[in-house]
C-alpha atoms as a PDB file:
ATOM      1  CA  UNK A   1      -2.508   6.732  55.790  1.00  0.00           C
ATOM      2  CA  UNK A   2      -5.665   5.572  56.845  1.00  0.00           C
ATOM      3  CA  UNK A   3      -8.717   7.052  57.095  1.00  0.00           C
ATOM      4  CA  UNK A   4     -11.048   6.896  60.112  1.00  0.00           C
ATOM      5  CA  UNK A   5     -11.456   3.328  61.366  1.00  0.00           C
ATOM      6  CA  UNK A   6     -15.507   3.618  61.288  1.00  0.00           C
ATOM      7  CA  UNK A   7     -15.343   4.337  57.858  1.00  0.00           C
ATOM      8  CA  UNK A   8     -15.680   0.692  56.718  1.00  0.00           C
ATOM      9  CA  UNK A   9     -19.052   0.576  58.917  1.00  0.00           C
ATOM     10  CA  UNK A  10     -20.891   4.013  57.792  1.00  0.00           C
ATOM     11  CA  UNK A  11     -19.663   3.204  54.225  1.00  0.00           C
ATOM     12  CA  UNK A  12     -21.466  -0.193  54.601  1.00  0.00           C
ATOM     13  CA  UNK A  13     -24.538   1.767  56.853  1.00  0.00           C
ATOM     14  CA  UNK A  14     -24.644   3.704  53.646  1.00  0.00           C
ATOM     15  CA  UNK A  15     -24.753   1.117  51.021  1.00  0.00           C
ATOM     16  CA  UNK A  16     -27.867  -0.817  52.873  1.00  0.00           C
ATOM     17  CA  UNK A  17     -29.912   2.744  52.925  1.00  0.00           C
ATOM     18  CA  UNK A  18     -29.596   3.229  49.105  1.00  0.00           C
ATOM     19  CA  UNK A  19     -30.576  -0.551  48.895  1.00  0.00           C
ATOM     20  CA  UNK A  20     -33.740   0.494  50.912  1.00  0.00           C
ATOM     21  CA  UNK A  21     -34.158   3.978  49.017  1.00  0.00           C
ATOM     22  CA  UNK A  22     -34.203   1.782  45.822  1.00  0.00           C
ATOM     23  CA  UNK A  23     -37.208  -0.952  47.192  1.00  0.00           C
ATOM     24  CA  UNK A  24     -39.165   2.484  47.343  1.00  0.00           C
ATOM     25  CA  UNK A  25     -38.242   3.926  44.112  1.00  0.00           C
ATOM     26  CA  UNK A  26     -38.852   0.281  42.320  1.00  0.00           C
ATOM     27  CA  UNK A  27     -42.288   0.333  44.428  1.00  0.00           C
ATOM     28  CA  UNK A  28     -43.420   3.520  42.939  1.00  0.00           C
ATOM     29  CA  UNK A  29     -43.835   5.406  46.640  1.00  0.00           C
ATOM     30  CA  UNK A  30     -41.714   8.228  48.540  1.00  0.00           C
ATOM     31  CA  UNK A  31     -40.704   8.177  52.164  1.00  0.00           C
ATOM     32  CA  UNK A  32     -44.226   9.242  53.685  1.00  0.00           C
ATOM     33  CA  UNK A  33     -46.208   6.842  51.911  1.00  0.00           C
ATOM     34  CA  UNK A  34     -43.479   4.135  53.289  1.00  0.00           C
ATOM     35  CA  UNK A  35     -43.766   5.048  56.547  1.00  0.00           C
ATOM     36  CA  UNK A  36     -48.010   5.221  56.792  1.00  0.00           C
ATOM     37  CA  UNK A  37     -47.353   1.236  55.048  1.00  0.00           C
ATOM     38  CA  UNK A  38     -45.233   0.715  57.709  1.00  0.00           C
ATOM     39  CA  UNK A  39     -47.069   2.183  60.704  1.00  0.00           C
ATOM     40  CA  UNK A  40     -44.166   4.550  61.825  1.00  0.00           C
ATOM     41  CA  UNK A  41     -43.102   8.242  61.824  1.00  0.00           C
ATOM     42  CA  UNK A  42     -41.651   9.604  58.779  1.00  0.00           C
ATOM     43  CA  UNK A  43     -38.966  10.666  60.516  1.00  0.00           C
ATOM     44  CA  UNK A  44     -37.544   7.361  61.464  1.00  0.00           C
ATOM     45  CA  UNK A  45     -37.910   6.571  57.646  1.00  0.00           C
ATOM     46  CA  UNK A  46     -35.705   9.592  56.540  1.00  0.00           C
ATOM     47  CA  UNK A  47     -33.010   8.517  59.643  1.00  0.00           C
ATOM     48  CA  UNK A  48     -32.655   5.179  58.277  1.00  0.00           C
ATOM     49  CA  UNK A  49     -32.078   6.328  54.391  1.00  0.00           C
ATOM     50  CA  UNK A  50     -30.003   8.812  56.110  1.00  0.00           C
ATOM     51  CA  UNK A  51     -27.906   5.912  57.640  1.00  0.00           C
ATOM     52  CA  UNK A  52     -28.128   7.826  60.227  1.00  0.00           C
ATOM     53  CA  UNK A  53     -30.322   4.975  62.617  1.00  0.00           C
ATOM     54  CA  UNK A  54     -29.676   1.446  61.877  1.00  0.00           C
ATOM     55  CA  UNK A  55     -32.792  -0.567  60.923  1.00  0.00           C
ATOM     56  CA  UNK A  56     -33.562  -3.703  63.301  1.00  0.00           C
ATOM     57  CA  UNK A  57     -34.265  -7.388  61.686  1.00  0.00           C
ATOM     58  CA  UNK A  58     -38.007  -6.268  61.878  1.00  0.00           C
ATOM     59  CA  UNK A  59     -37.910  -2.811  60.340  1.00  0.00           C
ATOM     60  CA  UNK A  60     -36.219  -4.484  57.351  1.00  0.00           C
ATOM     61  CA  UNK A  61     -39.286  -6.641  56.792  1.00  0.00           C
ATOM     62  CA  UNK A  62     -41.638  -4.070  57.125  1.00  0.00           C
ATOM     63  CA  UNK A  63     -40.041  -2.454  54.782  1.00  0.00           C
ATOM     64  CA  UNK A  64     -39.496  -4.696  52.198  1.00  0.00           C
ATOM     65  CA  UNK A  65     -43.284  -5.833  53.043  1.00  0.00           C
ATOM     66  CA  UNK A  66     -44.532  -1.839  52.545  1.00  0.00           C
ATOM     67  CA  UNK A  67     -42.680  -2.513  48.974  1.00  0.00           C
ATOM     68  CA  UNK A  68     -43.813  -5.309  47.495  1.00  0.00           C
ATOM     69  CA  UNK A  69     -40.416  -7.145  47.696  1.00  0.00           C
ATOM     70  CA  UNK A  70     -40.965  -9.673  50.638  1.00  0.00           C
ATOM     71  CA  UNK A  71     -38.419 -12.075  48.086  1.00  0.00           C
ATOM     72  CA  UNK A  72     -35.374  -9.518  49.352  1.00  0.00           C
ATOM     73  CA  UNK A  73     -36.034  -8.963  52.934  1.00  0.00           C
ATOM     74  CA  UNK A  74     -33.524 -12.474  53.971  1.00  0.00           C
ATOM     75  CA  UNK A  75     -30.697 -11.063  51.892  1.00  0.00           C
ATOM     76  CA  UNK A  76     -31.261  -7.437  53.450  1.00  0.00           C
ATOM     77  CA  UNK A  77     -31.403  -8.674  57.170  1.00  0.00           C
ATOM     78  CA  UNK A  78     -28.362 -10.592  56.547  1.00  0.00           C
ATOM     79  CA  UNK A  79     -26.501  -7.471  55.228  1.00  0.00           C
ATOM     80  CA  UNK A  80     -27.779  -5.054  58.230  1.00  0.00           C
ATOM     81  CA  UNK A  81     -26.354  -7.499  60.343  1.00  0.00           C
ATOM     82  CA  UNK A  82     -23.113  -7.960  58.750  1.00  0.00           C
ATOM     83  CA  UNK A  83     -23.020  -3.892  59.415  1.00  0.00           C
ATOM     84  CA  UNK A  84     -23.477  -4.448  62.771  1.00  0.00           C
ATOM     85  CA  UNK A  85     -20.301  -6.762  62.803  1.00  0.00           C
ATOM     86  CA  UNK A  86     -18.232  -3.893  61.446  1.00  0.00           C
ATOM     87  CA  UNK A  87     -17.992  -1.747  64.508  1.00  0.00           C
ATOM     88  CA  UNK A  88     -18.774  -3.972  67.840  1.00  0.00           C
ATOM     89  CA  UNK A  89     -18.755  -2.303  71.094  1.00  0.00           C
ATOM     90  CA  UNK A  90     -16.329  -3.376  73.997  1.00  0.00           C
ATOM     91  CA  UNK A  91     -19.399  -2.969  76.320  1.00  0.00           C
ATOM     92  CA  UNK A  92     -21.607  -5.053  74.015  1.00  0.00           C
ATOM     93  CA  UNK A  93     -19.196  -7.934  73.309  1.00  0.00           C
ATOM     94  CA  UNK A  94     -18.073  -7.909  77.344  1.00  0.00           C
ATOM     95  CA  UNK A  95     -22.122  -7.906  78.497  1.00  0.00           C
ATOM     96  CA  UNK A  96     -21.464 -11.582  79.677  1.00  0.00           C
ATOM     97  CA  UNK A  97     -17.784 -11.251  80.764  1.00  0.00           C
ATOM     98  CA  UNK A  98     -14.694 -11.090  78.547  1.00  0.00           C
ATOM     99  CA  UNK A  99     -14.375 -14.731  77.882  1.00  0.00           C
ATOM    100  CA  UNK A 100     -16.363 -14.946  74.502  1.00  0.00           C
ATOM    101  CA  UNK A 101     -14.567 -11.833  72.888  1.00  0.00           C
ATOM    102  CA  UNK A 102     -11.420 -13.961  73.965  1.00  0.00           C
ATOM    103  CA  UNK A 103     -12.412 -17.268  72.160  1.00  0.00           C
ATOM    104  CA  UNK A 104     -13.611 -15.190  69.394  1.00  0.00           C
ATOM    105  CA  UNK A 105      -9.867 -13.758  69.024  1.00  0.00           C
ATOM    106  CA  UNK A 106      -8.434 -17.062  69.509  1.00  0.00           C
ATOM    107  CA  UNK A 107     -10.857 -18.608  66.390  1.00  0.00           C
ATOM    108  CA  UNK A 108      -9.419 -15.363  64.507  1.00  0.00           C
ATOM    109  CA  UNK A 109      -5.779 -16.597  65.289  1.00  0.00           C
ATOM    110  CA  UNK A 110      -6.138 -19.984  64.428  1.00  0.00           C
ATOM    111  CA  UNK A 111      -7.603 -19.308  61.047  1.00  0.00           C
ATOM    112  CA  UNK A 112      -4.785 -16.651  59.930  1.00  0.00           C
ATOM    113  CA  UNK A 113      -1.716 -17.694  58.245  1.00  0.00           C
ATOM    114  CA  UNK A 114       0.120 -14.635  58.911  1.00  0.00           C
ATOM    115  CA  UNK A 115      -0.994 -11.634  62.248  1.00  0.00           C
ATOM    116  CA  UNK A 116       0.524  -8.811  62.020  1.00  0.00           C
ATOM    117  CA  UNK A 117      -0.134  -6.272  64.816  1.00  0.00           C
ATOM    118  CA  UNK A 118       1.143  -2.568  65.470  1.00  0.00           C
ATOM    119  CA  UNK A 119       0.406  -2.118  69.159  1.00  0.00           C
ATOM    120  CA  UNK A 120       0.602   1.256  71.299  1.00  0.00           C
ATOM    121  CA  UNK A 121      -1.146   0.722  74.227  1.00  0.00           C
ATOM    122  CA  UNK A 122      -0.382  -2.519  75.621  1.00  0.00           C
ATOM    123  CA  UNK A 123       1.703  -5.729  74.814  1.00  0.00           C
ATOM    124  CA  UNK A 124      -0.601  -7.739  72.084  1.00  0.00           C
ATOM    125  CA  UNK A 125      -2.457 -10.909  73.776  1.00  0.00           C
ATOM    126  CA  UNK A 126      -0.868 -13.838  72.199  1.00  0.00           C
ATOM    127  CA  UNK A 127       2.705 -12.693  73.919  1.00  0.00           C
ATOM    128  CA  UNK A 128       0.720 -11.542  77.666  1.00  0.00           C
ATOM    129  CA  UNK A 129       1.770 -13.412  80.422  1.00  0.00           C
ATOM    130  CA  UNK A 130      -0.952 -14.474  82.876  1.00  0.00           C
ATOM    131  CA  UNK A 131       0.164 -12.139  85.427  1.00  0.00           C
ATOM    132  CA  UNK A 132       0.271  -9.202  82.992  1.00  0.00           C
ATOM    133  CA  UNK A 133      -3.673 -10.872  81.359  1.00  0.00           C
ATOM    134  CA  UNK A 134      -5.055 -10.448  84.391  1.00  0.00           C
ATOM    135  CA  UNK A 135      -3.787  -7.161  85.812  1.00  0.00           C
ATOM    136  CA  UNK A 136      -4.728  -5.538  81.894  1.00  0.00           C
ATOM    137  CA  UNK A 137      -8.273  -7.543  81.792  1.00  0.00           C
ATOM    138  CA  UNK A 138      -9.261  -6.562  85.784  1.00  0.00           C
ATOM    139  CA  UNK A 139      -8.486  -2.820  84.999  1.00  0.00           C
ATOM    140  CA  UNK A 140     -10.876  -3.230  81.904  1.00  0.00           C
ATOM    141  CA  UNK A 141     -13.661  -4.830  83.334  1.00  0.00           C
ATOM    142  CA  UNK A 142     -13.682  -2.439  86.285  1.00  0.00           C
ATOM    143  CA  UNK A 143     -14.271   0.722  83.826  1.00  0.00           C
ATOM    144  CA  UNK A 144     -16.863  -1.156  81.409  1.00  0.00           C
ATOM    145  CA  UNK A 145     -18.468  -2.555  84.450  1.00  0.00           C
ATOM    146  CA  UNK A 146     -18.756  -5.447  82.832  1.00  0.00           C
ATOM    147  CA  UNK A 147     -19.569  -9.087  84.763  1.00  0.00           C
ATOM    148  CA  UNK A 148     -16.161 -10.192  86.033  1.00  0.00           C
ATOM    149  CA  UNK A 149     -14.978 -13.552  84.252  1.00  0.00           C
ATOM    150  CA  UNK A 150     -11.648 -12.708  84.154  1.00  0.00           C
ATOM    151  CA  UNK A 151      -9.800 -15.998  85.293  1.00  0.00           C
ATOM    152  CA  UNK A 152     -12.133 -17.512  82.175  1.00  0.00           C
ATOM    153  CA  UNK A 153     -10.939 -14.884  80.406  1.00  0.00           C
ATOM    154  CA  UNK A 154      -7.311 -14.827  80.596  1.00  0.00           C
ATOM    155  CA  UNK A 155      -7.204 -18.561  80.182  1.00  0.00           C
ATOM    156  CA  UNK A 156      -8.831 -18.133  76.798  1.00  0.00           C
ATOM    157  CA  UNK A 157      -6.837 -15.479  76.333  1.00  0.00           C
ATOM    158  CA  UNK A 158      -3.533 -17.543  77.256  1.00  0.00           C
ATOM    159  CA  UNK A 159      -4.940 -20.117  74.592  1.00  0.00           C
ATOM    160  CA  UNK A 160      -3.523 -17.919  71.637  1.00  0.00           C
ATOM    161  CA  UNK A 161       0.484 -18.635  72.322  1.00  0.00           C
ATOM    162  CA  UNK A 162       0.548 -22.249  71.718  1.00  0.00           C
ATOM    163  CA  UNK A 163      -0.424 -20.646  68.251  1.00  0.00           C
ATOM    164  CA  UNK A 164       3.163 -19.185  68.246  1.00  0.00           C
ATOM    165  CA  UNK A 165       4.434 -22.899  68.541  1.00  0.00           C
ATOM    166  CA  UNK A 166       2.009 -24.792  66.597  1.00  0.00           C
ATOM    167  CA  UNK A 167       0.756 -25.194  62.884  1.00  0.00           C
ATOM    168  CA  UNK A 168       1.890 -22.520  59.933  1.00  0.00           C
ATOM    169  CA  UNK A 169       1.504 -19.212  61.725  1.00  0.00           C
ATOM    170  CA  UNK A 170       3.701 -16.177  61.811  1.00  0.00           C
ATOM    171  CA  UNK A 171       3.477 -13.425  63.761  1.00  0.00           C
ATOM    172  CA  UNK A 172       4.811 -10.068  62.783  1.00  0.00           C
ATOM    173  CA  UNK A 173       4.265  -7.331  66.107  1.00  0.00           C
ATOM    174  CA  UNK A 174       5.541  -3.696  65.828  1.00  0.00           C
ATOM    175  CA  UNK A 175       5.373  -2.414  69.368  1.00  0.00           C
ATOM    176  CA  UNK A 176       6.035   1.265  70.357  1.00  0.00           C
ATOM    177  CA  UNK A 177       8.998   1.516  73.059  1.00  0.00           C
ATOM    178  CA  UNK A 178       6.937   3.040  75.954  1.00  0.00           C
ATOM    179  CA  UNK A 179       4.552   0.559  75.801  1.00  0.00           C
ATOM    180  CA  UNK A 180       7.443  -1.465  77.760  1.00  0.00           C
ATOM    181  CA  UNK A 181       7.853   1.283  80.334  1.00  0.00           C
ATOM    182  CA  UNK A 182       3.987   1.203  80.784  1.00  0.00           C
ATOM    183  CA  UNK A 183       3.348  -0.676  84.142  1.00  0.00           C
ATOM    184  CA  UNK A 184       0.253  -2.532  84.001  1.00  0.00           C
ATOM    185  CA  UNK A 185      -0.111  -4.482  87.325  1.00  0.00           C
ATOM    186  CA  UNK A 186       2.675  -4.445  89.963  1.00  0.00           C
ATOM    187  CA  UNK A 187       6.375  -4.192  89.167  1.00  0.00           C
ATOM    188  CA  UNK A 188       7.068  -7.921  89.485  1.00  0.00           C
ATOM    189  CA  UNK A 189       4.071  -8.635  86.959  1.00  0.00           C
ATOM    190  CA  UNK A 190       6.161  -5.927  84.388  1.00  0.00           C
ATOM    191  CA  UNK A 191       9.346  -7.564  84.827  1.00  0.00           C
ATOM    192  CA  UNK A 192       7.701 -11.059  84.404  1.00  0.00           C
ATOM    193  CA  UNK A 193       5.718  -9.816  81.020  1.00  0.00           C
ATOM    194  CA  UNK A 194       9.416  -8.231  79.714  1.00  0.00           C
ATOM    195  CA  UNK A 195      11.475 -11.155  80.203  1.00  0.00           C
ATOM    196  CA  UNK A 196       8.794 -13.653  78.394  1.00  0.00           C
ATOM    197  CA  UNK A 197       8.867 -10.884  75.449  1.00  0.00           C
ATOM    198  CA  UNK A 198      12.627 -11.755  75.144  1.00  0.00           C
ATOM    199  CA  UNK A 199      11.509 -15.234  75.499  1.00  0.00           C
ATOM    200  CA  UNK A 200       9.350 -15.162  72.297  1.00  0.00           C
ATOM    201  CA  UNK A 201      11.512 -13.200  70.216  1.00  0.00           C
ATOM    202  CA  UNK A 202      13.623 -16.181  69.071  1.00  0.00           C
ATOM    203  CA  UNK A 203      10.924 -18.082  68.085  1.00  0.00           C
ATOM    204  CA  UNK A 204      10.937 -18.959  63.981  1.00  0.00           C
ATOM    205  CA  UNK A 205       6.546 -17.962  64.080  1.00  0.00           C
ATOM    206  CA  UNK A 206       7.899 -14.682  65.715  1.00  0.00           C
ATOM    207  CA  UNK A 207       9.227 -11.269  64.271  1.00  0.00           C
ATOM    208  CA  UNK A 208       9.207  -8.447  66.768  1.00  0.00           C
ATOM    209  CA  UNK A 209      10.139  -4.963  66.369  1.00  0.00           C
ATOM    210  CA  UNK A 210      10.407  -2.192  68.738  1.00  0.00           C
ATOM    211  CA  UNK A 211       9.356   1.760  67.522  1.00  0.00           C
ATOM    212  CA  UNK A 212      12.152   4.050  69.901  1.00  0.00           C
ATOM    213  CA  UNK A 213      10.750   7.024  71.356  1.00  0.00           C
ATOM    214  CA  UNK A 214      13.322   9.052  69.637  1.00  0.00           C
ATOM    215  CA  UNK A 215      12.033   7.764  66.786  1.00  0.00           C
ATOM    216  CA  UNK A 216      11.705   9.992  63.818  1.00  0.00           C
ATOM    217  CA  UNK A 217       8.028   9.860  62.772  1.00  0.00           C
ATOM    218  CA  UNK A 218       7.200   9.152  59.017  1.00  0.00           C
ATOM    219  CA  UNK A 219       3.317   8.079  60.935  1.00  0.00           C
ATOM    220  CA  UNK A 220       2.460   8.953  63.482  1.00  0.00           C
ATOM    221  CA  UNK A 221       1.482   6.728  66.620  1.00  0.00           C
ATOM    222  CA  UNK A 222      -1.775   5.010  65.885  1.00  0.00           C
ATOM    223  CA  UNK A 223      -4.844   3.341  67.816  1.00  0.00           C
ATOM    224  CA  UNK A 224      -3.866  -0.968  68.225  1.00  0.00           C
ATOM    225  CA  UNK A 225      -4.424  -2.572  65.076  1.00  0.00           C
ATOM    226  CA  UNK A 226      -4.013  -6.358  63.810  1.00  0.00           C
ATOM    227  CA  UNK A 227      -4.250  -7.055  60.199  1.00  0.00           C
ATOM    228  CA  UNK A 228      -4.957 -10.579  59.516  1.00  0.00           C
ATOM    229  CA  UNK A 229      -3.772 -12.001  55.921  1.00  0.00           C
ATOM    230  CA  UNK A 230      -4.108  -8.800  54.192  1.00  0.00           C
ATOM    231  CA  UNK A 231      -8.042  -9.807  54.299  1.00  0.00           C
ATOM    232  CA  UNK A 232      -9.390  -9.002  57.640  1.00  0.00           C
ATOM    233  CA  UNK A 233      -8.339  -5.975  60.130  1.00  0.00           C
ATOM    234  CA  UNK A 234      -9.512  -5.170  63.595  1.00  0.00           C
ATOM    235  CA  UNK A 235      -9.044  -1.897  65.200  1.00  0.00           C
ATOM    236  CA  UNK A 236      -9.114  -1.830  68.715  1.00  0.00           C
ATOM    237  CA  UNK A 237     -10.426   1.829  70.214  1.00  0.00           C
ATOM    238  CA  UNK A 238     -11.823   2.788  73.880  1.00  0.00           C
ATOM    239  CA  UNK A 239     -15.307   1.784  73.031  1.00  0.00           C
ATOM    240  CA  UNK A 240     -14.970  -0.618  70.103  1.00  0.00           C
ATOM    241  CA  UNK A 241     -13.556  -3.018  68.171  1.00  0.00           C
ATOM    242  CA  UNK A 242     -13.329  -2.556  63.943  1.00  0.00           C
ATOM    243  CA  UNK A 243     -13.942  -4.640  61.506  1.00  0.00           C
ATOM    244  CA  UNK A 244     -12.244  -3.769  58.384  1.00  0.00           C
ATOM    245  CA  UNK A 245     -12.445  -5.506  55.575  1.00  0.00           C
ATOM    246  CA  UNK A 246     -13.202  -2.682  52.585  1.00  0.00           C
ATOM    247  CA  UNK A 247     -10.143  -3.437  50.130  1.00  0.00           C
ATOM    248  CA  UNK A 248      -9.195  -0.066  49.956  1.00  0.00           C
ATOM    249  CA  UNK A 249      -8.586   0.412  53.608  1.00  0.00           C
ATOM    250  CA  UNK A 250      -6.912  -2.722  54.118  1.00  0.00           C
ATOM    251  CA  UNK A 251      -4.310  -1.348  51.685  1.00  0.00           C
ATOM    252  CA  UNK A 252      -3.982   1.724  53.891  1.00  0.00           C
ATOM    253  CA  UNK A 253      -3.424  -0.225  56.667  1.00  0.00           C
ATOM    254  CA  UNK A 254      -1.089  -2.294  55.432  1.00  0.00           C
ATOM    255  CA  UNK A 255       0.778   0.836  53.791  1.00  0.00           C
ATOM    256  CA  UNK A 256       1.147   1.876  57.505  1.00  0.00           C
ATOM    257  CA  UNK A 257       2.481  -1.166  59.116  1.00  0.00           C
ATOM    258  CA  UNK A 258       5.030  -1.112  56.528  1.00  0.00           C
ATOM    259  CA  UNK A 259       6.077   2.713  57.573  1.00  0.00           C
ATOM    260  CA  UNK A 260       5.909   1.557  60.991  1.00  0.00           C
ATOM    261  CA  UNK A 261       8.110  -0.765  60.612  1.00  0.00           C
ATOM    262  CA  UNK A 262      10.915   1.089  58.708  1.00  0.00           C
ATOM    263  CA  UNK A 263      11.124   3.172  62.117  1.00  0.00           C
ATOM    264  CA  UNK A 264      11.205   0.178  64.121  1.00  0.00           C
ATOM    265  CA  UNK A 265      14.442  -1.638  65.412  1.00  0.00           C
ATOM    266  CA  UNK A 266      14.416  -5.614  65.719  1.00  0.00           C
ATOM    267  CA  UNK A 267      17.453  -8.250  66.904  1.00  0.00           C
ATOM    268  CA  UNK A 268      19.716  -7.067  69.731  1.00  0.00           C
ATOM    269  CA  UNK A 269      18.768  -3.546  68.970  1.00  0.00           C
ATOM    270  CA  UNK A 270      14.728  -4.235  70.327  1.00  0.00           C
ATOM    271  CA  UNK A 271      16.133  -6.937  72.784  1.00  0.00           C
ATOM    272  CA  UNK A 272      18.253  -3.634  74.744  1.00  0.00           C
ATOM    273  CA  UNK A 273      15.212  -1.580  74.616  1.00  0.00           C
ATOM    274  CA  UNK A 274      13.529  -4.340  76.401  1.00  0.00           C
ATOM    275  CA  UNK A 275      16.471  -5.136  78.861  1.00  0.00           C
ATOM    276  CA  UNK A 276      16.646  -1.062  79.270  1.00  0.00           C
ATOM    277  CA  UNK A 277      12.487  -0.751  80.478  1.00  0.00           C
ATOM    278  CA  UNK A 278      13.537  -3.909  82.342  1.00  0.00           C
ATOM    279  CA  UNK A 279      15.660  -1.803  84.433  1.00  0.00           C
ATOM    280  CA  UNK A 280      14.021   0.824  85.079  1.00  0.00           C
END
């Protein structure tokens, strides 16, 4: 099953301090030589080949400067950033307003043949309603205290169904059954966001499959993940979002979507779960 979602990022942290440890050992110095070359205290030098502090765009330079090896500092930056990509806080991402993230997503979605998404929380964007968008994204901003741009938001947000209509895409959502019964936004806005679930369903870019409660558990119930084309997936947590993209995790994620869905129930089966939270 798999293995903590910031794994992909401190495993890549990791790999850019032993890049760093080598400059030094290639350079002929040790850690307090590097850091009187660099102008610094020697403990920020054994944090960062610690991968314990992430180096900044400048830090790299110096470094690379302090060891002779000014030719690899590009290629370095360039990794330490991609690092940074790996694990991207909500706060961070949302410092303008949600809209970006959203288009972000929506670029994501276009360029994936196949999305498939185990959800636990709440019901997965591309299949929100605007009612349901707006009541989820207003709750979000208010605890980030983020700038609120939600009505920019939840139209870029919206963007992602005509994906469910248009081009070669498929969409294949495991949802867990108490997500329905979780109200987010008034009663009307649930019942609106349950009947266009049924809505979807029939669609030929659309398989849908609902966990029961009673389910028995071969995994247990995970944090929101979407796994796009078995190269690419983002976990979604309070703070952050994921990036994935180490092979070997991928496979453990996909390993669990396919347990997930075992327990799941699709067809008229999910539709009375729905029509059941509907009801309530």
């Amino acid at each position: 099953m798999p293995v903590s979602p910031s794994s992909s990022a401190q495993a890549a942290r990791e790999a850019l301090a032993v890049r760093l440890g080598h400059l030094m050992k290639d350079a002929g110095i040790n850690g307090r030589e590097l850091s009187r070359r660099c102008r610094w205290d020697k403990a920020k030098t054994s944090r960062i080949l610690g991968a314990k502090a992430a180096p900044s765009d400048a830090d790299i330079r110096a470094w690379c400067r302090a060891c002779e090896a000014d030719d690899q500092a590009d290629d370095l930056v360039a990794t330490a950033r991609a690092v940074e990509s790996l694990y991207m806080e909500w706060r961070r991402q949302h410092r303008a307003g949600m809209r970006r993230a959203q288009e972000d997503v929506l670029a994501r979605n276009a360029t994936a043949r196949v999305c498939r998404a185990y959800v636990s929380n709440v019901i997965p964007g591309f299949f929100q309603t605007a009612d349901y968008a707006t009541a989820l994204m207003r709750s979000i901003t208010d605890f980030q205290g983020t700038p609120d741009d939600i009505p920019e938001a939840v139209a870029a947000r919206l963007a992602r169904s005509r994906f469910l209509y248009e081009g070669d895409h498929r969409f294949v959502v495991l949802i867990e059954e108490w997500v329905l019964r979780t109200r987010i936004g008034t009663t009307t806005t649930m019942a609106g966001q349950l009947r266009h679930l049924l809505t979807v369903m029939p669609l030929p870019s659309v398989s849908l499959g609902i966990i029961p409660a009673g389910a028995r558990r071969t995994v247990w119930p995970l944090e929101a993940f979407y796994l796009y084309d078995d190269r690419h997936v983002v976990v979604e947590t309070l703070t952050a979002g994921i990036n994935i993209r180490q092979p070997r995790e991928l496979a453990d994620y996909a390993r669990a979507f396919q347990a997930l869905a075992r327990m799941a129930v699709h067809g008229d089966a999910a539709r009375e779960l729905i029509h059941a939270a509907a009801l309530e």
